[in-house]
Structure formats: C-alpha cells, structure tokens
N, C-alpha and C. Protein backbone atom coordinates (compact mmCIF):
# COMPACT_ATOMS: atom_id res chain seq x y z
N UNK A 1 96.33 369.30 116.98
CA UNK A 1 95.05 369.30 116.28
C UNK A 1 95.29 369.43 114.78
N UNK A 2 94.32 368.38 114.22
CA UNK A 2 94.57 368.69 112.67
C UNK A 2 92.85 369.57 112.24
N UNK A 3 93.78 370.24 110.70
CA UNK A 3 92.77 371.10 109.92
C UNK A 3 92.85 370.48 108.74
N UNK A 4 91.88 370.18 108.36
CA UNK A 4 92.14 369.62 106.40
C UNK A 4 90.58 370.70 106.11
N UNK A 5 91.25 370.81 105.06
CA UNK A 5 90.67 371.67 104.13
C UNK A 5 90.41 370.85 102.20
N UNK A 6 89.10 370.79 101.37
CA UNK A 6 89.90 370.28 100.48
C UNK A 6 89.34 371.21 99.45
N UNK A 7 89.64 371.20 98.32
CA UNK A 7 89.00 372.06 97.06
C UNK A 7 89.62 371.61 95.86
N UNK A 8 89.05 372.17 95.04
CA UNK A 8 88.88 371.72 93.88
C UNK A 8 89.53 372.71 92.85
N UNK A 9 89.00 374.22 93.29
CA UNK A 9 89.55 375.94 92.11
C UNK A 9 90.42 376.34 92.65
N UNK A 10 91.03 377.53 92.60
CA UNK A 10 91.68 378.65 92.48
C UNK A 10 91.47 379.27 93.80
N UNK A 11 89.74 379.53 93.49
CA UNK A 11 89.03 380.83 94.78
C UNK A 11 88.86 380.05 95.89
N UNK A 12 88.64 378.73 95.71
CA UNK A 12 88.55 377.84 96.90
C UNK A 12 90.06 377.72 97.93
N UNK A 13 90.69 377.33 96.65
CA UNK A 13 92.21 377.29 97.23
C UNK A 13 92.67 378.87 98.09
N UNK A 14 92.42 379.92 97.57
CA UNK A 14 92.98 381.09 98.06
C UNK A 14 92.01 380.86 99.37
N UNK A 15 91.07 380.61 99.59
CA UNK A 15 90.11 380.79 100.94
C UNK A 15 90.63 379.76 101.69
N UNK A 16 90.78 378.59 101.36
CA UNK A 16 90.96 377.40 102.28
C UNK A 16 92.68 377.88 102.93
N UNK A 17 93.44 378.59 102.33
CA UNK A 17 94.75 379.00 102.89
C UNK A 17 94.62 379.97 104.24
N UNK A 18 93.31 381.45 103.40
CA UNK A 18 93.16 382.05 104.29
C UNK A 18 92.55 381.45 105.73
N UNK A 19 91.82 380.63 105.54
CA UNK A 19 91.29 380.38 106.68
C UNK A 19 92.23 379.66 108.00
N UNK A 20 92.78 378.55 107.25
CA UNK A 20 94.38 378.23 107.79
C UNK A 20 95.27 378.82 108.35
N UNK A 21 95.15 379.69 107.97
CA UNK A 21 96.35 380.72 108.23
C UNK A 21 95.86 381.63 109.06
N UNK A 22 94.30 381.76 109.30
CA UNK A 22 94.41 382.52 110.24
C UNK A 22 93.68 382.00 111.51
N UNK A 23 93.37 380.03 111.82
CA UNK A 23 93.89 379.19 112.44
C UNK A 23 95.16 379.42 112.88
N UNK A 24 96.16 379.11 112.52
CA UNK A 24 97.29 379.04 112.63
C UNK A 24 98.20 380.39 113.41
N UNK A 25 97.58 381.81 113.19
CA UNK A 25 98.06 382.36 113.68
C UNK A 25 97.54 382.69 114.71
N UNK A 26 96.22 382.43 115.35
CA UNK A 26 95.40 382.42 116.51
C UNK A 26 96.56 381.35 117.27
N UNK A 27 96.63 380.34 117.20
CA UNK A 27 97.14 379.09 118.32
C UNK A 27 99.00 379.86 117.85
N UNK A 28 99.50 379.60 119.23
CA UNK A 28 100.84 379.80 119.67
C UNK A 28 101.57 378.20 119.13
N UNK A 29 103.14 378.41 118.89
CA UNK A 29 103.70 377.14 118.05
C UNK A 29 104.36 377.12 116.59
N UNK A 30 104.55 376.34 116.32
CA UNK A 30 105.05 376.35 115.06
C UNK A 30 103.88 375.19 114.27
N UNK A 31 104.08 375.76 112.82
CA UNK A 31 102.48 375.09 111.92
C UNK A 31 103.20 374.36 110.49
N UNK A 32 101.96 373.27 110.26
CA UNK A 32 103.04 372.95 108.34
C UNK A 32 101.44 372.55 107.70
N UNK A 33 101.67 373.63 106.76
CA UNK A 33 100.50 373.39 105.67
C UNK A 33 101.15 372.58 104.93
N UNK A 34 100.29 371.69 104.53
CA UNK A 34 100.47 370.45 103.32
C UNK A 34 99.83 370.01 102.44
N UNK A 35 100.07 370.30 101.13
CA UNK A 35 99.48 369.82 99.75
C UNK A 35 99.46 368.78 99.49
N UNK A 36 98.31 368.01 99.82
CA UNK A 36 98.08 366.53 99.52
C UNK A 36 97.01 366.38 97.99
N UNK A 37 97.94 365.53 97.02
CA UNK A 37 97.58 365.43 95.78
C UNK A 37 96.98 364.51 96.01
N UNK A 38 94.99 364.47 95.86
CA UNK A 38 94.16 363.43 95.78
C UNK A 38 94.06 363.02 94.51
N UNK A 39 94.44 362.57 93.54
CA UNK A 39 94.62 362.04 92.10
C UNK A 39 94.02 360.77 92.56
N UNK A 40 93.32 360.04 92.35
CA UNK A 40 92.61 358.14 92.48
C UNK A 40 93.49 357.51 91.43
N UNK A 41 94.10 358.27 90.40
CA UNK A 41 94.89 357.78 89.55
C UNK A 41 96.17 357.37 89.83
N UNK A 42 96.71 358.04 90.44
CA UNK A 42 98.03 358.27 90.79
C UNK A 42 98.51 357.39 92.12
N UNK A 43 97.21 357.41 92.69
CA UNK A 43 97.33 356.59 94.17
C UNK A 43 97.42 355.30 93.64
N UNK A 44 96.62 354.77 92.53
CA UNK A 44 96.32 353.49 91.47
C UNK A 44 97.33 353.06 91.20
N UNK A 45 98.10 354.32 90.71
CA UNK A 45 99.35 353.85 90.10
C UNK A 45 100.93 353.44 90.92
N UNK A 46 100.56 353.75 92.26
CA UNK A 46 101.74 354.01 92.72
C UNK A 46 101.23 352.72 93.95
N UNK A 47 100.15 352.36 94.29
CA UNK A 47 99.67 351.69 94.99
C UNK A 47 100.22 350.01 94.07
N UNK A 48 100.00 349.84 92.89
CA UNK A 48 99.88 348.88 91.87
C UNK A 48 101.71 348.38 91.60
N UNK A 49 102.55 349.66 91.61
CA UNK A 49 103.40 349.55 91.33
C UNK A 49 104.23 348.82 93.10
N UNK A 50 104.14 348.96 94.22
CA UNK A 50 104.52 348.48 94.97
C UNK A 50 103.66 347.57 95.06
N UNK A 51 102.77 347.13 95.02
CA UNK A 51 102.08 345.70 95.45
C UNK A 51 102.29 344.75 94.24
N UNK A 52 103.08 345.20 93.14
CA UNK A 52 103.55 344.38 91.94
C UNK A 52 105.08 344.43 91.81
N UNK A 53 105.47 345.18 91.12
CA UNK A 53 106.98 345.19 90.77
C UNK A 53 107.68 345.08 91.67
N UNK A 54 107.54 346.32 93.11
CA UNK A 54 108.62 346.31 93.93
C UNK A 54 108.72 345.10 94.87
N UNK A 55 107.10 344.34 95.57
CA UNK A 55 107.11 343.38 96.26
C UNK A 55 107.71 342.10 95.11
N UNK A 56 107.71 342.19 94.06
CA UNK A 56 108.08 341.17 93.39
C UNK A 56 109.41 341.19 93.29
N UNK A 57 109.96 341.93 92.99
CA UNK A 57 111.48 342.03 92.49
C UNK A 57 112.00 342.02 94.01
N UNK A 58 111.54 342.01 95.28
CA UNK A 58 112.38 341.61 96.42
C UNK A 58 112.64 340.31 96.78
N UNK A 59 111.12 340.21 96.67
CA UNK A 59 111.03 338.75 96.87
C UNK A 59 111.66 337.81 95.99
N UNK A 60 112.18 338.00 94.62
CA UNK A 60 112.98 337.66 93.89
C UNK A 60 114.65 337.45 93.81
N UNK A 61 114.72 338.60 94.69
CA UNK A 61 116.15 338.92 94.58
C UNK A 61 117.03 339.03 95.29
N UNK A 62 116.47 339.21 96.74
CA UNK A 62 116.50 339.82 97.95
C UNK A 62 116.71 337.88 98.80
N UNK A 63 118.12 337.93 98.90
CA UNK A 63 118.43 336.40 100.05
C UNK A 63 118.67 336.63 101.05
N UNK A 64 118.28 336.45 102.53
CA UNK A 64 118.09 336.51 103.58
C UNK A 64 119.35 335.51 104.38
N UNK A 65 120.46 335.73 104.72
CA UNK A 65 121.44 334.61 105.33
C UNK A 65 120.75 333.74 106.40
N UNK A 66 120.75 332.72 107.05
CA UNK A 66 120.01 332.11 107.81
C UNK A 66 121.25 330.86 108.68
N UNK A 67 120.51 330.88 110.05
CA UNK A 67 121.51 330.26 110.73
C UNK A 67 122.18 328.43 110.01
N UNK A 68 123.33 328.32 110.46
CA UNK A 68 124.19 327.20 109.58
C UNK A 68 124.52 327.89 108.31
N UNK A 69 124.56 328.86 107.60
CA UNK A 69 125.35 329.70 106.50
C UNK A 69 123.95 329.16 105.05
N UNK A 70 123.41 328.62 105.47
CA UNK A 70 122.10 328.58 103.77
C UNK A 70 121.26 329.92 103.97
N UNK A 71 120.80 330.23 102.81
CA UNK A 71 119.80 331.43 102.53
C UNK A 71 118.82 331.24 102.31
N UNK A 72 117.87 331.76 102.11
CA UNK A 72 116.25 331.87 102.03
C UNK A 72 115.61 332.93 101.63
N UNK A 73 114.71 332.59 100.71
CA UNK A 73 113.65 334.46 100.61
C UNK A 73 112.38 334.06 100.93
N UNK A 74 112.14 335.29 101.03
CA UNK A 74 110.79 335.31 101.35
C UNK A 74 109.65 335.65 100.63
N UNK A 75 108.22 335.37 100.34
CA UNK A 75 107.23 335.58 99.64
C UNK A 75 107.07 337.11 99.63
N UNK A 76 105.89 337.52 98.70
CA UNK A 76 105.63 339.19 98.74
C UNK A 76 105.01 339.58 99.37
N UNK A 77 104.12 338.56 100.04
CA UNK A 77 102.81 338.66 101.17
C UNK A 77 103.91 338.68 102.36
N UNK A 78 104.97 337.78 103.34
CA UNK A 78 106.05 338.31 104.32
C UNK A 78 106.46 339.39 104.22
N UNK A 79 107.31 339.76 102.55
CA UNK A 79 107.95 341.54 102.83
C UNK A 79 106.99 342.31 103.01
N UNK A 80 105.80 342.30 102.28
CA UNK A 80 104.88 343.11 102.73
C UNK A 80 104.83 343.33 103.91
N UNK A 81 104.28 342.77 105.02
CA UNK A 81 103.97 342.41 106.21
C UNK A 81 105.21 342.79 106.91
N UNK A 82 106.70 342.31 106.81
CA UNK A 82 107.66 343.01 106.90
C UNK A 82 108.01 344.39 106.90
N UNK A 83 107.68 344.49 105.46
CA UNK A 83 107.75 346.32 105.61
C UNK A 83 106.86 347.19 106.01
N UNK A 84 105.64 346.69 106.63
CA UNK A 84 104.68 347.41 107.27
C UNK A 84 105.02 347.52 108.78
N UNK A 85 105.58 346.57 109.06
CA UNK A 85 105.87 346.49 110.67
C UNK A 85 107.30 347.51 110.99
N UNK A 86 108.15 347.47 110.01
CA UNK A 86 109.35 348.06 110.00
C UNK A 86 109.16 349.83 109.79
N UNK A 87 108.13 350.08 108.29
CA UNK A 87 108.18 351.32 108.18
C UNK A 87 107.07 351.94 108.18
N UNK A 88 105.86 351.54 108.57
CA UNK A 88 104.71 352.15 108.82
C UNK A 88 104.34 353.07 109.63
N UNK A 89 104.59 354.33 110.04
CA UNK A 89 104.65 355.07 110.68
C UNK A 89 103.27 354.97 112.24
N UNK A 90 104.29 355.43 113.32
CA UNK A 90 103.24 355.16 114.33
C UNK A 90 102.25 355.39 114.41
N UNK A 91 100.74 354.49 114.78
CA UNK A 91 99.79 354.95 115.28
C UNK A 91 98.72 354.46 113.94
N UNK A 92 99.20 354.26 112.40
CA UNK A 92 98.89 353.27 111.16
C UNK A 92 98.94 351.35 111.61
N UNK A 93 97.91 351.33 111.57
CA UNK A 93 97.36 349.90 110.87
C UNK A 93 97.53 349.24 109.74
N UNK A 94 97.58 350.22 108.85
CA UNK A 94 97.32 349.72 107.31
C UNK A 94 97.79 350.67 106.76
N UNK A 95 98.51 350.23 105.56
CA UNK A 95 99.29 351.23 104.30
C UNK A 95 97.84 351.95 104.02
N UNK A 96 96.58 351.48 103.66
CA UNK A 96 94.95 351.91 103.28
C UNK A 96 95.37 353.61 104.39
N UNK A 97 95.45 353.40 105.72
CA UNK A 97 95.29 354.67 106.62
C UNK A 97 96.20 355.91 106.22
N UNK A 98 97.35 355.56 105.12
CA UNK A 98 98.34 356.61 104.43
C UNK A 98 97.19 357.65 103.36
N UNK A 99 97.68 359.00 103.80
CA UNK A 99 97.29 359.48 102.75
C UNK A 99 98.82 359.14 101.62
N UNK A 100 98.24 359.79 100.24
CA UNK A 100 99.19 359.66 99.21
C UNK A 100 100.84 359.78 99.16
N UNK A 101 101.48 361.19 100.27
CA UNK A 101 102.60 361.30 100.13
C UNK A 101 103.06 360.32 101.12
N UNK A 102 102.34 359.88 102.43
CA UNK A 102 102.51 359.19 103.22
C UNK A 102 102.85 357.81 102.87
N UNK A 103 102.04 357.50 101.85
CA UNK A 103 102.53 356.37 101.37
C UNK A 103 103.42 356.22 100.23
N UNK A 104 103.69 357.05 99.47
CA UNK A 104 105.17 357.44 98.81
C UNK A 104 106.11 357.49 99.14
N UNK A 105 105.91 358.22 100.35
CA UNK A 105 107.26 357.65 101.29
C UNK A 105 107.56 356.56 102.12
N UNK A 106 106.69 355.85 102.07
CA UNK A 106 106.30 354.39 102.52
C UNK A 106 107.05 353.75 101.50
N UNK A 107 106.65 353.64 100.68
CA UNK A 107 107.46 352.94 99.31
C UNK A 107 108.80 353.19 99.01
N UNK A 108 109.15 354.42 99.19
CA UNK A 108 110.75 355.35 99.27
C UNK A 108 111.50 354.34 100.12
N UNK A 109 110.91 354.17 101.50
CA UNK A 109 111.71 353.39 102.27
C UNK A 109 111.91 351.98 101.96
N UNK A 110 110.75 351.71 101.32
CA UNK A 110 110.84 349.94 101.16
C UNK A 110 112.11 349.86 100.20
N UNK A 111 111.71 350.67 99.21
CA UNK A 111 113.09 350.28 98.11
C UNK A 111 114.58 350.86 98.65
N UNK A 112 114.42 351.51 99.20
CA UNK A 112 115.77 351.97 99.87
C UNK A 112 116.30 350.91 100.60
N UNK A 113 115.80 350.26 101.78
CA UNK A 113 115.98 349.27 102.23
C UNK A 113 116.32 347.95 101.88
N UNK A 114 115.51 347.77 100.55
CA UNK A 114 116.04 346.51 99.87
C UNK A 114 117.33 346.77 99.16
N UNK A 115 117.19 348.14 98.16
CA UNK A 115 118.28 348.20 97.56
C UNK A 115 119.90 348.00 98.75
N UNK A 116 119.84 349.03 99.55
CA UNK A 116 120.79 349.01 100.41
C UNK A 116 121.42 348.54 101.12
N UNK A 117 120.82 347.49 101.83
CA UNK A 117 120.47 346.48 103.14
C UNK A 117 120.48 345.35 102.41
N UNK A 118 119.75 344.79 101.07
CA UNK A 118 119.39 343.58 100.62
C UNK A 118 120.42 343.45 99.42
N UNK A 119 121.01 344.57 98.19
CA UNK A 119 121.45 344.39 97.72
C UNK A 119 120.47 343.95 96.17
N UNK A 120 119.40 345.06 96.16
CA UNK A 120 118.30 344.70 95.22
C UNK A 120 118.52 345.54 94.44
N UNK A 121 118.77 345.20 93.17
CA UNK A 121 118.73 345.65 92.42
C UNK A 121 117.20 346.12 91.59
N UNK A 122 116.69 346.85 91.07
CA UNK A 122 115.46 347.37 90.63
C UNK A 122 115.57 347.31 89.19
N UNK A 123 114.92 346.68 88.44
CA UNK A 123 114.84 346.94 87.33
C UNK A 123 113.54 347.94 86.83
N UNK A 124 114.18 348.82 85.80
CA UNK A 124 113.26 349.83 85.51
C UNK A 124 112.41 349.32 84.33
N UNK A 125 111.26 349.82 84.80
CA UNK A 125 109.98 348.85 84.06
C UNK A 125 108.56 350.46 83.69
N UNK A 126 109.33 350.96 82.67
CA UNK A 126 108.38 352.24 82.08
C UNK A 126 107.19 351.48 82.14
N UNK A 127 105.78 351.68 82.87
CA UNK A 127 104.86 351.36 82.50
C UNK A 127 103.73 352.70 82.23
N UNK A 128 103.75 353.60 81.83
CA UNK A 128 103.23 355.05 81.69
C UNK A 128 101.81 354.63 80.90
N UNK A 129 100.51 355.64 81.30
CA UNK A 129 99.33 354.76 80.94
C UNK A 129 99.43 355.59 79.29
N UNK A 130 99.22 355.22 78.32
CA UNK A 130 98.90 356.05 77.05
C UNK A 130 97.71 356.39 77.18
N UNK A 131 97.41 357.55 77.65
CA UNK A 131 95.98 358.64 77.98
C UNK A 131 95.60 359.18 76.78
C-alpha cells in the first residue's frame, strides 16, 4: 500500500512525517519514505533535455551492426520507443506515469546504455536557464 503525503512548509512537513511514521509503525515490515521534488521546472528541464539532446545525440552516433556486416541507426522516435520498452519500469505505460526521480533514473539508464553498449559519446551542452 502506498501513502503520499504532499506540502508545501516546514509545519506541514514535520506533520506529514509524523503521520507516516506512525502508519508505518502500526503495519509489520520494512518501510521507505521518499522525497519527491515536484519542481514543474525541473521536470521541464530534465524532460526537454532527454527528448532533445540525449535522443538526438544517439540517434546520431549510436550504429547498430546489422546482418551481412552494414550498420544502421535509428531515428529518436525508435530509441525512444526502444528505451521505454527496455527500461521502463514494470507496470508504466508511459515515461508521463514516472514521477520525477523515477524518471531521472529513466534517463540515467538511457545514457548509460548508449554510452556503454553503443559507444556514445555525450557531448556536454551547459544549457542553465539565466533566472
């Protein structure tokens, strides 16, 4: 069974723990509280940055060996689709059904995979918003 709790202060935060916690110590088991950073910004940013740079620079870079010894790549709309089927955790439809860290680490794996497996190199591309 899940508990989400969300808030906004301090006094909220100290209550939303207590209450958790004493969930948690009622039911027998082992428990994991988790700080999920709702930022719309940050999801923006990190959402933007894999559906741009990282699907791009695979699909760029990233050659696929193919039977008779020629190579091939693939579009960003395939890896996509690729890496959803590969690392989307069970019981997800859609990267959309990730909360934030869920899909951070969604992305963790994609580039790991290319880098490692594909031989992708990443170019680093500071795009930081000037706030």
């Amino acid at each position: 069974m899940i508990e989400q709790r969300q808030f906004t202060d301090r006094e909220a935060a100290h209550r939303v723990f207590n209450e958790l916690y004493a969930i948690a110590k009622a039911r027998p088991g082992r428990h994991l509280l988790r700080l999920v950073d709702l930022d719309p910004h940050w999801r923006r940013q990190l959402r933007g940055a894999f559906h741009g740079d990282v699907l791009r620079e695979v699909s760029e870079k990233a050659w696929i060996a193919m039977p008779g010894g020629t190579r091939a790549r693939y579009t960003k709309k395939a890896w996509k689709e690729l890496f959803r089927d590969w690392f989307l955790p069970e019981g997800f439809q859609s990267t959309e059904d990730l909360d934030d860290c869920e899909f951070a680490e969604f992305v963790l794996q994609c580039c790991a995979f290319a880098a490692i497996e594909l031989g992708v190199e990443f170019s680093i591309n500071d795009r930081r918003d000037p706030q």
